[in-house]
C-alpha atoms as a PDB file:
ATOM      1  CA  UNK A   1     145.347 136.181  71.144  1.00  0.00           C
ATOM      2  CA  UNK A   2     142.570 133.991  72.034  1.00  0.00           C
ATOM      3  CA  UNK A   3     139.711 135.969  73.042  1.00  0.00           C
ATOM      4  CA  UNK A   4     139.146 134.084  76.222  1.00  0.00           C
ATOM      5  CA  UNK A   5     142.704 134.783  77.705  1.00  0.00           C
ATOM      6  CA  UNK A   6     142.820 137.106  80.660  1.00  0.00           C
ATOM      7  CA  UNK A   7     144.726 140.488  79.910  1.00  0.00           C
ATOM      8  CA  UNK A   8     146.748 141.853  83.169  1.00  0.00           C
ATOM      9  CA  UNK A   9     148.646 145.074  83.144  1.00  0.00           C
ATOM     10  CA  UNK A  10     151.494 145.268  85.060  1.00  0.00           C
ATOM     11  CA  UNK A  11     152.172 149.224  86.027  1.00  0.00           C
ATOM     12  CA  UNK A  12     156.289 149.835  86.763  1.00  0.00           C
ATOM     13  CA  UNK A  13     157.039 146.154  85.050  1.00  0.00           C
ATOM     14  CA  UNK A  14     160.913 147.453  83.239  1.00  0.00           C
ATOM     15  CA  UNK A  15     162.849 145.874  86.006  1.00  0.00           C
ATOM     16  CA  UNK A  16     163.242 143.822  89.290  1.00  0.00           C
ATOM     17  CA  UNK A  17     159.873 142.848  90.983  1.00  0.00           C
ATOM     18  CA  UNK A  18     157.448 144.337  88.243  1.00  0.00           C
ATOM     19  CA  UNK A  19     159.277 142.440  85.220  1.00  0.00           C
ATOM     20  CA  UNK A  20     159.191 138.963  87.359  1.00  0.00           C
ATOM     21  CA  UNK A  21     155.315 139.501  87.814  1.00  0.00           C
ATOM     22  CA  UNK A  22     155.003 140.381  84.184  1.00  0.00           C
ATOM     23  CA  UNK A  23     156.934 137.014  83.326  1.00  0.00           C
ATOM     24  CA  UNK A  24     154.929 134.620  85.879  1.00  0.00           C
ATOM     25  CA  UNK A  25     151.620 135.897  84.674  1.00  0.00           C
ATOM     26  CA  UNK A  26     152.262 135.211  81.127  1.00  0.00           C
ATOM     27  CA  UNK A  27     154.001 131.861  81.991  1.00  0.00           C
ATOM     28  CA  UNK A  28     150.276 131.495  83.951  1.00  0.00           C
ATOM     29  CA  UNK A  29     148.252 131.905  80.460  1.00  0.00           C
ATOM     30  CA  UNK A  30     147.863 135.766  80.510  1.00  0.00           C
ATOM     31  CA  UNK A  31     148.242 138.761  78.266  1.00  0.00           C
ATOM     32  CA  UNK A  32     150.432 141.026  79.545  1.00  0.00           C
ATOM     33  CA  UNK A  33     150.896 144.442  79.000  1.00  0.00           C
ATOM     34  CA  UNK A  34     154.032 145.873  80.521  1.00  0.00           C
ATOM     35  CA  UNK A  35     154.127 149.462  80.936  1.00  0.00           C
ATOM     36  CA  UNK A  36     156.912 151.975  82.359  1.00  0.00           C
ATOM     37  CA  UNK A  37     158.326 155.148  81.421  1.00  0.00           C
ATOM     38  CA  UNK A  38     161.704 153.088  79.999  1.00  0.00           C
ATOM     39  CA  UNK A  39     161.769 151.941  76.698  1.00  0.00           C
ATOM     40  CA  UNK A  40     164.667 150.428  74.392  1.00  0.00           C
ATOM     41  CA  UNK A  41     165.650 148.680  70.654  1.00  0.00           C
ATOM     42  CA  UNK A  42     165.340 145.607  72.657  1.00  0.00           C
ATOM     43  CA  UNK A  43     166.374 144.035  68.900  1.00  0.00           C
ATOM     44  CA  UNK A  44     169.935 144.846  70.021  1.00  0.00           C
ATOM     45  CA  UNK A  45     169.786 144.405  73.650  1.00  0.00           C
ATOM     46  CA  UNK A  46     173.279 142.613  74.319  1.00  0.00           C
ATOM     47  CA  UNK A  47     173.485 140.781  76.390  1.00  0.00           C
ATOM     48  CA  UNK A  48     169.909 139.471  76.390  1.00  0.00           C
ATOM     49  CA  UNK A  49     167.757 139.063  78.336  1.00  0.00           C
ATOM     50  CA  UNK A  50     169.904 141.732  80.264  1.00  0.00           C
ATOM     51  CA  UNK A  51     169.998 141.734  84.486  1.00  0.00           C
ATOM     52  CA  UNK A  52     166.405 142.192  85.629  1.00  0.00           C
ATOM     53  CA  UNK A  53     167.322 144.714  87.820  1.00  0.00           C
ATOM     54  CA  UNK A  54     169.708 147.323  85.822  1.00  0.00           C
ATOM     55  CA  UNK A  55     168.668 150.294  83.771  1.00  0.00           C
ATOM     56  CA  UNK A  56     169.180 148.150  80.691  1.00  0.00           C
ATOM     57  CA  UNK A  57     165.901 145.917  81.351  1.00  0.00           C
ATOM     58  CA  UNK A  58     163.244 148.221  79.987  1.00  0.00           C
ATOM     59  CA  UNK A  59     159.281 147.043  78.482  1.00  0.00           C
ATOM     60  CA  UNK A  60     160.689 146.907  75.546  1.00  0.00           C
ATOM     61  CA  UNK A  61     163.251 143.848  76.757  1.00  0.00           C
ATOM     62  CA  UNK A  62     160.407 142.238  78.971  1.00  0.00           C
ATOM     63  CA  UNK A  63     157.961 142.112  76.273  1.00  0.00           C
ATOM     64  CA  UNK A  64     160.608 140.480  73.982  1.00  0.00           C
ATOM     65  CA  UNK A  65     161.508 138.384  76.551  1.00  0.00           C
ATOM     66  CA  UNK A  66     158.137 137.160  77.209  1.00  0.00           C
ATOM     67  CA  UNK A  67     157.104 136.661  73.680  1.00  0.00           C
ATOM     68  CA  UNK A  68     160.492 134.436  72.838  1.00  0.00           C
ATOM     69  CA  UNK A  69     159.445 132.015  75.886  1.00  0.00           C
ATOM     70  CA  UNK A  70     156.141 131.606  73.928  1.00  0.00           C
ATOM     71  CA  UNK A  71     153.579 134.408  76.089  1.00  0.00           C
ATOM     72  CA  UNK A  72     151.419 137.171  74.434  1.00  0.00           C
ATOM     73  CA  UNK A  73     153.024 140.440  76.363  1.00  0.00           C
ATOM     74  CA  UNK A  74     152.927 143.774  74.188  1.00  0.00           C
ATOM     75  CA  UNK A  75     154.990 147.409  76.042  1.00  0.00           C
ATOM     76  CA  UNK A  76     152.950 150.756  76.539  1.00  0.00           C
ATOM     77  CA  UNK A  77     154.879 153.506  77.899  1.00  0.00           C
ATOM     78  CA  UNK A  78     153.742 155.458  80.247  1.00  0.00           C
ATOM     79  CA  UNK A  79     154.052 158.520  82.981  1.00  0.00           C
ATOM     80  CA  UNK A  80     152.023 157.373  86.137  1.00  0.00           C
ATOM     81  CA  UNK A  81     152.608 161.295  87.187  1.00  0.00           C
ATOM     82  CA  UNK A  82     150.604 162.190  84.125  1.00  0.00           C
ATOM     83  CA  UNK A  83     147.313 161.330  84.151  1.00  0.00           C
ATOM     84  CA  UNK A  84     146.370 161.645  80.237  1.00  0.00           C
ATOM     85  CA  UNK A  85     149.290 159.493  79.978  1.00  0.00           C
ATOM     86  CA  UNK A  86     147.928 156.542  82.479  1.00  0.00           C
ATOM     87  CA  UNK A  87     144.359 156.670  80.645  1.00  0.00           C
ATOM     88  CA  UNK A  88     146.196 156.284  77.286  1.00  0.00           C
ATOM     89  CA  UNK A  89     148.341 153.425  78.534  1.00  0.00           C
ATOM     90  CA  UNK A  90     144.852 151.787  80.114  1.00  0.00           C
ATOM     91  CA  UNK A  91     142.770 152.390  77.379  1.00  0.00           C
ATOM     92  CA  UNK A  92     145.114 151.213  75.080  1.00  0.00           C
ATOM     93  CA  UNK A  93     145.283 147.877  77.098  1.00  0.00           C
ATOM     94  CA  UNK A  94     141.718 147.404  76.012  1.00  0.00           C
ATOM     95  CA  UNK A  95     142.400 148.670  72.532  1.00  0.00           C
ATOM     96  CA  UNK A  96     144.637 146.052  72.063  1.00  0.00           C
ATOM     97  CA  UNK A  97     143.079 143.114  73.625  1.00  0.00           C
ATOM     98  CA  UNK A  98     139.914 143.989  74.210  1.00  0.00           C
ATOM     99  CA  UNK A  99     139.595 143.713  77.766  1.00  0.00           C
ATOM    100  CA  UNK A 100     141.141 144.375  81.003  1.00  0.00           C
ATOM    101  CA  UNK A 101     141.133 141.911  83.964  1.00  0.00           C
ATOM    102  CA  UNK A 102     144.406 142.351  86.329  1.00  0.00           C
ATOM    103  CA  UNK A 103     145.500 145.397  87.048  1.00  0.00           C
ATOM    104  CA  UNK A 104     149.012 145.115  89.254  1.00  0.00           C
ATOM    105  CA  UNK A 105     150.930 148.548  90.264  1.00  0.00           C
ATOM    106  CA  UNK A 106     154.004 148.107  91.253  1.00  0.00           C
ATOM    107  CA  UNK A 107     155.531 151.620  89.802  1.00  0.00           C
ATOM    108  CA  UNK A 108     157.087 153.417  93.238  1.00  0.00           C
ATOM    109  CA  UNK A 109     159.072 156.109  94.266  1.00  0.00           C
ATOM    110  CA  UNK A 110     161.106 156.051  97.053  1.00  0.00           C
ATOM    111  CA  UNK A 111     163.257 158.068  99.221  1.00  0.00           C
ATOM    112  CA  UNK A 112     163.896 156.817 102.520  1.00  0.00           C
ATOM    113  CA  UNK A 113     164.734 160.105 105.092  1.00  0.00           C
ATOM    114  CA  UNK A 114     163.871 161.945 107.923  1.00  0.00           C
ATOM    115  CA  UNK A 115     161.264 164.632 107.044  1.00  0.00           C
ATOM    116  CA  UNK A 116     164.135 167.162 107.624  1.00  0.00           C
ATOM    117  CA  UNK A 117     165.712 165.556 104.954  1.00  0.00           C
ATOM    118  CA  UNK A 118     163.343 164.916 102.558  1.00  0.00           C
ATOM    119  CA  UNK A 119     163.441 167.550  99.650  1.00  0.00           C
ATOM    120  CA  UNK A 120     160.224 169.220  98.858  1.00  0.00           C
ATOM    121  CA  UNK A 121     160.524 167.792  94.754  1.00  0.00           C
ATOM    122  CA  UNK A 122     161.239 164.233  96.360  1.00  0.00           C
ATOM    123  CA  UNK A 123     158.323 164.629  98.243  1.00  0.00           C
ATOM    124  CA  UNK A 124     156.213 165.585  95.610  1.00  0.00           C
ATOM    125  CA  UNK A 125     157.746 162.862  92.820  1.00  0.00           C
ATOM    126  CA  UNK A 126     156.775 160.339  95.420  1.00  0.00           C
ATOM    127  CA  UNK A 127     153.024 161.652  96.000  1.00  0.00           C
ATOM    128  CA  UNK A 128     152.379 161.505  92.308  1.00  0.00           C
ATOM    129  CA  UNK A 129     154.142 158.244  91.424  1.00  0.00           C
ATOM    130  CA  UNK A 130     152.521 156.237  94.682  1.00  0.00           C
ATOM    131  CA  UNK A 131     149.055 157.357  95.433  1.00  0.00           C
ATOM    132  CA  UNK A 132     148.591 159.410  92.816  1.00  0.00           C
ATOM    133  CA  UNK A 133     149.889 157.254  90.330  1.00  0.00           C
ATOM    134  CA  UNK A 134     147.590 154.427  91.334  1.00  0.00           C
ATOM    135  CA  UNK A 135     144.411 156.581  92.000  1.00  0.00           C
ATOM    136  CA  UNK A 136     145.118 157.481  88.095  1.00  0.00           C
ATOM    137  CA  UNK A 137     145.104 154.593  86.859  1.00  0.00           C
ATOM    138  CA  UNK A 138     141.986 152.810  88.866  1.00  0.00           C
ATOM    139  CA  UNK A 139     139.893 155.709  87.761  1.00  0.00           C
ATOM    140  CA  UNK A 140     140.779 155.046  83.945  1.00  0.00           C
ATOM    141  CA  UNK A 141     140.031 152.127  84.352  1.00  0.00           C
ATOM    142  CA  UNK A 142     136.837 151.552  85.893  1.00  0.00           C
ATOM    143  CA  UNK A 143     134.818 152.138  83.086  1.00  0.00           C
ATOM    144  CA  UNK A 144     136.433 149.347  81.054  1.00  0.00           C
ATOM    145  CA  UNK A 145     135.276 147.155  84.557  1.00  0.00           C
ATOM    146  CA  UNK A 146     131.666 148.328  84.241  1.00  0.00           C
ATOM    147  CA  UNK A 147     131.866 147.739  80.678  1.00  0.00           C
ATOM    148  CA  UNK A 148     133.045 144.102  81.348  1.00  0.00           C
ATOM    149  CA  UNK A 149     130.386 143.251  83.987  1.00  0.00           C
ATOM    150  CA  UNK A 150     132.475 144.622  87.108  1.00  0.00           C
ATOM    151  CA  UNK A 151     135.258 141.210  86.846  1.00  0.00           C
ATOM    152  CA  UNK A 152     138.488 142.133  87.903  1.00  0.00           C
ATOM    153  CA  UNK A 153     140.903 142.610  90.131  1.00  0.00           C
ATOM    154  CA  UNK A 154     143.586 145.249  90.811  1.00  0.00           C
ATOM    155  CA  UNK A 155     146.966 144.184  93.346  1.00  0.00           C
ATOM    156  CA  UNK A 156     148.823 147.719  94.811  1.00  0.00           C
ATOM    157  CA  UNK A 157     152.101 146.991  96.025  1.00  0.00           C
ATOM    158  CA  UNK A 158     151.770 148.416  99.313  1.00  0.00           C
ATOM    159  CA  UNK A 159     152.326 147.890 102.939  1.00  0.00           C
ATOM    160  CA  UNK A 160     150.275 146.880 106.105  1.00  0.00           C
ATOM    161  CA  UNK A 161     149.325 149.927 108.282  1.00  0.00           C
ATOM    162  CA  UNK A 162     150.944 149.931 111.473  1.00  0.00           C
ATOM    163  CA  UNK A 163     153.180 152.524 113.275  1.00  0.00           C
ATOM    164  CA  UNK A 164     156.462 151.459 112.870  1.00  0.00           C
ATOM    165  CA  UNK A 165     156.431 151.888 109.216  1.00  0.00           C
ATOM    166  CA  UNK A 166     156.806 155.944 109.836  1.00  0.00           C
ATOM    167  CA  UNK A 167     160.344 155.833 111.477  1.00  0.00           C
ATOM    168  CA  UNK A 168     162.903 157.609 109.578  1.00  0.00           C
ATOM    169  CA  UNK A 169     160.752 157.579 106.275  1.00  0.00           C
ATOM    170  CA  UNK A 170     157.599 159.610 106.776  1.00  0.00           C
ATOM    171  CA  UNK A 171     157.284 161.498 103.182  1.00  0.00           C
ATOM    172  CA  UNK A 172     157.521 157.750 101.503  1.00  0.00           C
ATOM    173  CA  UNK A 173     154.956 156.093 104.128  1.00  0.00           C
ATOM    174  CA  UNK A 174     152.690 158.637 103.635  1.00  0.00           C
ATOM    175  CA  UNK A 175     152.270 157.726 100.151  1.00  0.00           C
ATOM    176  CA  UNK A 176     152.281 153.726 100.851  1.00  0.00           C
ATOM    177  CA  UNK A 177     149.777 153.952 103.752  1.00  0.00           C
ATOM    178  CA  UNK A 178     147.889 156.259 101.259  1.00  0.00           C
ATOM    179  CA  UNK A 179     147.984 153.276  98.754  1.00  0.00           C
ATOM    180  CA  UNK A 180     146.730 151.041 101.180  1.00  0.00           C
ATOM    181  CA  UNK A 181     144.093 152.888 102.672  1.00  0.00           C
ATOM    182  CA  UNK A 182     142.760 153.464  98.978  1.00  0.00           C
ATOM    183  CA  UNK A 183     142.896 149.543  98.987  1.00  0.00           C
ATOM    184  CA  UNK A 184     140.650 149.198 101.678  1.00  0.00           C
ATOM    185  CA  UNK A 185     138.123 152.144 100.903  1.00  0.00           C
ATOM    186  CA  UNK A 186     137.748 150.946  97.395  1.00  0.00           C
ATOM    187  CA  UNK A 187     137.063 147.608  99.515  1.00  0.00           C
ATOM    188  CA  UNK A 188     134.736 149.139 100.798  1.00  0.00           C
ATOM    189  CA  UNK A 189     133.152 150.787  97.987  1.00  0.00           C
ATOM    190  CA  UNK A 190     132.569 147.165  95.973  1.00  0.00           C
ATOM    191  CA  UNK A 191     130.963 145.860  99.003  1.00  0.00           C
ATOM    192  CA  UNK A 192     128.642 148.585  99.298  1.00  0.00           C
ATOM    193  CA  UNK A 193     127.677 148.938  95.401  1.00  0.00           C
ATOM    194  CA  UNK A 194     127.243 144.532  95.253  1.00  0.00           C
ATOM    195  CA  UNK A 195     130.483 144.297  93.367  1.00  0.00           C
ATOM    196  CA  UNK A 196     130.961 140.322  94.319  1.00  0.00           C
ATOM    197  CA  UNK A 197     133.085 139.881  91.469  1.00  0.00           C
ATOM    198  CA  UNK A 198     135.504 142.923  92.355  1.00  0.00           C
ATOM    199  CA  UNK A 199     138.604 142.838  94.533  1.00  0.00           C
ATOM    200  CA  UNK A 200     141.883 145.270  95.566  1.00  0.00           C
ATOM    201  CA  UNK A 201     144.652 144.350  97.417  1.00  0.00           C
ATOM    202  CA  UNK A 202     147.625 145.220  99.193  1.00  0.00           C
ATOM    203  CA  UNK A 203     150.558 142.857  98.873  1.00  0.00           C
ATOM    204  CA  UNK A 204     154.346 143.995 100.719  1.00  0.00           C
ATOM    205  CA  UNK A 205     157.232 141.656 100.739  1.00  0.00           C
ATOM    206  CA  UNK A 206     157.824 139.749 104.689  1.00  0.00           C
ATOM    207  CA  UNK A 207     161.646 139.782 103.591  1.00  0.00           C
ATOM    208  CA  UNK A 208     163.450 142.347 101.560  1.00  0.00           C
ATOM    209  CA  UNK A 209     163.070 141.104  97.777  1.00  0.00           C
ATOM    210  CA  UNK A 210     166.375 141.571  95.462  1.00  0.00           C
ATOM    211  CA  UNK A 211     165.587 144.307  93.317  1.00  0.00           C
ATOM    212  CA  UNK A 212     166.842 147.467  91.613  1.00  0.00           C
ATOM    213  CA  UNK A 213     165.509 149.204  95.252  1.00  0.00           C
ATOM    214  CA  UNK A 214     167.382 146.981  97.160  1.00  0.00           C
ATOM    215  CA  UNK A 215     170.785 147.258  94.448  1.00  0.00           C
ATOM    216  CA  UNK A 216     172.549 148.999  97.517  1.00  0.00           C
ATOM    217  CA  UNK A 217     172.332 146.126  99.699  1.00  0.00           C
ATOM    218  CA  UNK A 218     173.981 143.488  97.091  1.00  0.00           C
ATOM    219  CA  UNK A 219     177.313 146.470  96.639  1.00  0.00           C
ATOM    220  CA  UNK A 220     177.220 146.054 100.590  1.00  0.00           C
ATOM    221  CA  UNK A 221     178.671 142.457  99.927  1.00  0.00           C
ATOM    222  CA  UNK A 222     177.788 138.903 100.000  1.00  0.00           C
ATOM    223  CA  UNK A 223     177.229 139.213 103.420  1.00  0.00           C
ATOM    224  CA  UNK A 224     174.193 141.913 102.585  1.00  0.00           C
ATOM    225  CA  UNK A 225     172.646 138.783 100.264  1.00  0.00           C
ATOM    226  CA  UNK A 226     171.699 136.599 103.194  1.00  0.00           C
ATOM    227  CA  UNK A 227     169.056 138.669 103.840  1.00  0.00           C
ATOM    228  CA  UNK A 228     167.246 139.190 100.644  1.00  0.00           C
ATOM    229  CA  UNK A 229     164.526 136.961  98.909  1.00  0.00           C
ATOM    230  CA  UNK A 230     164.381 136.303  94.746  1.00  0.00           C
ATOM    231  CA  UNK A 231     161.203 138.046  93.191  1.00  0.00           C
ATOM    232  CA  UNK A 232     159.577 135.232  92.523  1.00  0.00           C
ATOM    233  CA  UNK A 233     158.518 134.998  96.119  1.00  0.00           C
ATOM    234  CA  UNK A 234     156.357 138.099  95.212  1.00  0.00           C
ATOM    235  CA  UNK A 235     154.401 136.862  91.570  1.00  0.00           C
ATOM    236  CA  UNK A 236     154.202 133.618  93.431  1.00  0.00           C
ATOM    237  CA  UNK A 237     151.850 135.071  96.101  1.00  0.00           C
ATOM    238  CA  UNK A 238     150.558 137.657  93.305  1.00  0.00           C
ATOM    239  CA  UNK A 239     149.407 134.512  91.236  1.00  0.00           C
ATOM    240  CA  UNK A 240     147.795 132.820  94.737  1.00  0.00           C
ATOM    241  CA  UNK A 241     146.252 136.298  95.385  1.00  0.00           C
ATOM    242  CA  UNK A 242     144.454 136.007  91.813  1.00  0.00           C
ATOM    243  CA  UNK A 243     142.835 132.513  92.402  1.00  0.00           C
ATOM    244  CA  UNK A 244     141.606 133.459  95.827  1.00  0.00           C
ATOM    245  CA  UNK A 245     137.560 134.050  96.190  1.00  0.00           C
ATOM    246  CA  UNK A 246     136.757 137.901  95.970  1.00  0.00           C
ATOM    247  CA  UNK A 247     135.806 137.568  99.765  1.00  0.00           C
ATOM    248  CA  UNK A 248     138.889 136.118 100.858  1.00  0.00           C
ATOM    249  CA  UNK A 249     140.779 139.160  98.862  1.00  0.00           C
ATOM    250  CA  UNK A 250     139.177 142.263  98.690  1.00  0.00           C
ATOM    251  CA  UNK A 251     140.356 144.942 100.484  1.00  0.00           C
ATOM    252  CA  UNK A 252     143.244 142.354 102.684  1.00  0.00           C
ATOM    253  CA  UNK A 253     146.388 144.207 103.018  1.00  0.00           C
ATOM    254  CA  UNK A 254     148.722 140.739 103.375  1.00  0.00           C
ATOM    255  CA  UNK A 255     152.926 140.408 103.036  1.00  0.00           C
ATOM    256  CA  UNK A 256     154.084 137.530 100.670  1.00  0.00           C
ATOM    257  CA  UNK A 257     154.857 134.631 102.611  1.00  0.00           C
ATOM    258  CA  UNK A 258     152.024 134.845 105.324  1.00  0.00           C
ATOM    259  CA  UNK A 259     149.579 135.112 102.196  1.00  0.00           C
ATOM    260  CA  UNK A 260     151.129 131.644 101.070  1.00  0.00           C
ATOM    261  CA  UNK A 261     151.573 130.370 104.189  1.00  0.00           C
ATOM    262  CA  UNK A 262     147.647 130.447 105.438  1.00  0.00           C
ATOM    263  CA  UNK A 263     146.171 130.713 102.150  1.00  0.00           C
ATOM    264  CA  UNK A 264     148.086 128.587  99.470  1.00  0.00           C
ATOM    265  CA  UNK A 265     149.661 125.829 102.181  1.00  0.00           C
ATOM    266  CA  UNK A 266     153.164 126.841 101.337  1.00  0.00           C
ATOM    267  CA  UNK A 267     155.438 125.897 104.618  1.00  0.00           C
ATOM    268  CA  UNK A 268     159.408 125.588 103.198  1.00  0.00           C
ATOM    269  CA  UNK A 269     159.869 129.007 101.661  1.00  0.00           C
ATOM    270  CA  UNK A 270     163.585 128.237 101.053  1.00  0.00           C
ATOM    271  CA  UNK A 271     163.459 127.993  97.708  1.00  0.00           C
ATOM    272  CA  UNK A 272     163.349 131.922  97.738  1.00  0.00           C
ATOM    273  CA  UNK A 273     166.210 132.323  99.316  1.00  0.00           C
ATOM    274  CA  UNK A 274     168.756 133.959  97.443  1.00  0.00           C
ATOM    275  CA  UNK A 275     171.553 132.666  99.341  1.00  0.00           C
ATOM    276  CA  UNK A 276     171.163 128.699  99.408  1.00  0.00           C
ATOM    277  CA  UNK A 277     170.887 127.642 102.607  1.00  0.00           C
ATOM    278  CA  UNK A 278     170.271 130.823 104.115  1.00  0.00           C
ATOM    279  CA  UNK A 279     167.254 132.057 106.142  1.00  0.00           C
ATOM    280  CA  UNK A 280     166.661 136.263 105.447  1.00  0.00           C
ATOM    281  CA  UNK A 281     165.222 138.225 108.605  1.00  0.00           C
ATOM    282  CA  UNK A 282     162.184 139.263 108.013  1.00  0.00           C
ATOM    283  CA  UNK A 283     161.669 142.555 108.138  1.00  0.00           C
ATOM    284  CA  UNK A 284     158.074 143.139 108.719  1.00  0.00           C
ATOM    285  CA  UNK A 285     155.936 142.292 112.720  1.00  0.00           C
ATOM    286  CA  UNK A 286     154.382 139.035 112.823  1.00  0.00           C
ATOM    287  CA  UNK A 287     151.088 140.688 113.703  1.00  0.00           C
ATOM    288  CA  UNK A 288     149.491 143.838 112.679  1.00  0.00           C
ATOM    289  CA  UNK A 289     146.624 145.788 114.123  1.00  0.00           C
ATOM    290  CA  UNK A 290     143.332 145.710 113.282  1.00  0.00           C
ATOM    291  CA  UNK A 291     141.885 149.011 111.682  1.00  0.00           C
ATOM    292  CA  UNK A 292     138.239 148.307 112.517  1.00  0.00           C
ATOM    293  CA  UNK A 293     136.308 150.039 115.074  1.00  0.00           C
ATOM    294  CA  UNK A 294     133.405 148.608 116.730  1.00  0.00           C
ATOM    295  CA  UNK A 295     131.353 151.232 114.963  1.00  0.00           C
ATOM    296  CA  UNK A 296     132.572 150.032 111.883  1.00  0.00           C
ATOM    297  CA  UNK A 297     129.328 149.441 109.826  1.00  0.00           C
ATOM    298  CA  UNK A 298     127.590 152.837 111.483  1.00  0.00           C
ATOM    299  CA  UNK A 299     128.010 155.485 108.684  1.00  0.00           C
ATOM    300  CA  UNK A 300     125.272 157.920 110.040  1.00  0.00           C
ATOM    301  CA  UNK A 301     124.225 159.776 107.066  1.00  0.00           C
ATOM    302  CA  UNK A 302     125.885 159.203 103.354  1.00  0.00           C
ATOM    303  CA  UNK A 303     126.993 162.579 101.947  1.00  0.00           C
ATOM    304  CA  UNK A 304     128.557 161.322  98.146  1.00  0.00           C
ATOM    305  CA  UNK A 305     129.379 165.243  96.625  1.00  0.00           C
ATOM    306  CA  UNK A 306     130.417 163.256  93.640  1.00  0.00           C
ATOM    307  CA  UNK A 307     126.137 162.588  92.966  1.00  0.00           C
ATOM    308  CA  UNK A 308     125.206 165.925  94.935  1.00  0.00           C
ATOM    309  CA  UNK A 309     123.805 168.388  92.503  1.00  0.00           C
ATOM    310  CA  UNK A 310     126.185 171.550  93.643  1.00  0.00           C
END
């Protein structure tokens, strides 16, 4: 690898949305490591490359399927509930290439139900895959950030916060929202500590994305299809996300098409369509509210237990 490639690690890239990001961002000059708990022989994988978005895509077919299209892309498995595993799968990013730039985590459970019908273990799985999961795998990887100067940038695949998000799937949007409020209080964090060069943020699809989440929809019928989008909708505005100025960025919690819309002059998103000819419904309000109070920048006295001396 040449040493002045960027390295990005994709987090949940085996199938659907996380193996099209993994693909665009090596077609876009990076390393990519592609990590998931699914692995395969990917030698025999028939047929090949297999459908993006059955159990039969795995790392192990993505990073074969990368590399034969001429990108650098090597597979670490991982367990995003276990957090030894997440700091082996990071530092071994860095073992490998020697640096870590792009941190994307798509990996997500989901289970959408009332709370009455949300199991206790579903809950839980989701806690530690979402929030957890992510929280894991920033802290492992911060030192390798210091260590490179504080340049990088992480994307969480996670949603605007606004109310309607809660209806009829509380247990999952607690996680999400958790995600995203992470996003903006790590924000906040880089802004305080003079971290110009650091950025998270939130990216959700405007229109459901076809995907191994979304499978249900296309065994609905072709009629289900009009309303879904093709991945690339997602690394598209992923890609625009990672040439955007820190300040633009950091801490924005943005849906795919309105980030391309006002910030990479995109205006005929048909092209994503997965129907031809067909315009999905978006899914997601055309406005959301703004979080910030008008005490905002007040934070009385700083109380950081993590520097106390207890």
């Amino acid at each position: 690898m040449s040493p002045s490639k960027p390295v990005a690690l994709v987090v949940g890239a085996s199938r659907g949305i996380g193996r099209q990001v993994a693909v665009d961002l090596a077609r876009n000059g990076y390393a990519v490591v592609v990590a998931a708990k699914s692995v395969s022989d990917a030698s025999t994988a028939k047929p090949f490359p297999p459908d993006p978005d059955s159990q039969q895509s795995t790392i192990s077919t993505v990073e074969r399927e990368i590399r034969e299209t001429g990108g650098e892309a090597t597979a670490i498995a991982a367990d995003v509930r276990d957090f030894e595993s997440v700091t082996k799968m990071v530092d071994g990013t860095v073992k490998k290439y020697g640096r870590l730039d792009v941190i994307v985590y798509n990996s997500g459970a989901i289970w959408w139900a009332s709370v009455e019908d949300t199991p206790m273990k579903r809950f839980q799985l989701m806690q530690k895959v979402n929030p957890e999961g992510l929280y894991g795998a920033i802290q492992a990887a911060l030192p390798h950030f210091k260590a490179n100067g504080w340049k990088a940038r992480i994307i969480v695949v996670s949603p605007p916060i606004y109310s309607r998000f809660f209806r009829g799937k509380t247990g999952y949007a607690m996680g999400k929202v958790g995600m995203s409020v992470l996003t903006k209080g790590l924000a906040m964090d880089f802004e305080r500590q003079g971290r110009k060069d650091m950025a998270i943020t939130s990216i959700w699809p405007a229109v459901a994305i076809q995907s191994a989440a979304t499978g249900s929809a296309s065994r609905a019928g072709p009629a289900a299809l009009n309303d879904l989008r093709k991945a690339t909708i997602f690394s598209d505005a992923i890609l625009a996300m990672l040439k955007a100025p820190t300040e633009v960025v950091n801490g924005l919690l943005d849906l795919d098409e309105d980030f391309l819309r006002n910030n990479a002059g995109v205006t005929d998103f048909s092209k994503y369509s997965l129907v031809e000819g067909v315009t999905p419904r978006r899914i997601m309000p055309a406005d959301f509210p703004d979080l910030r109070v008008k005490e905002q920048d007040d934070e009385g006295t700083r109380i950081d237990l993590g520097k106390a001396k207890l």
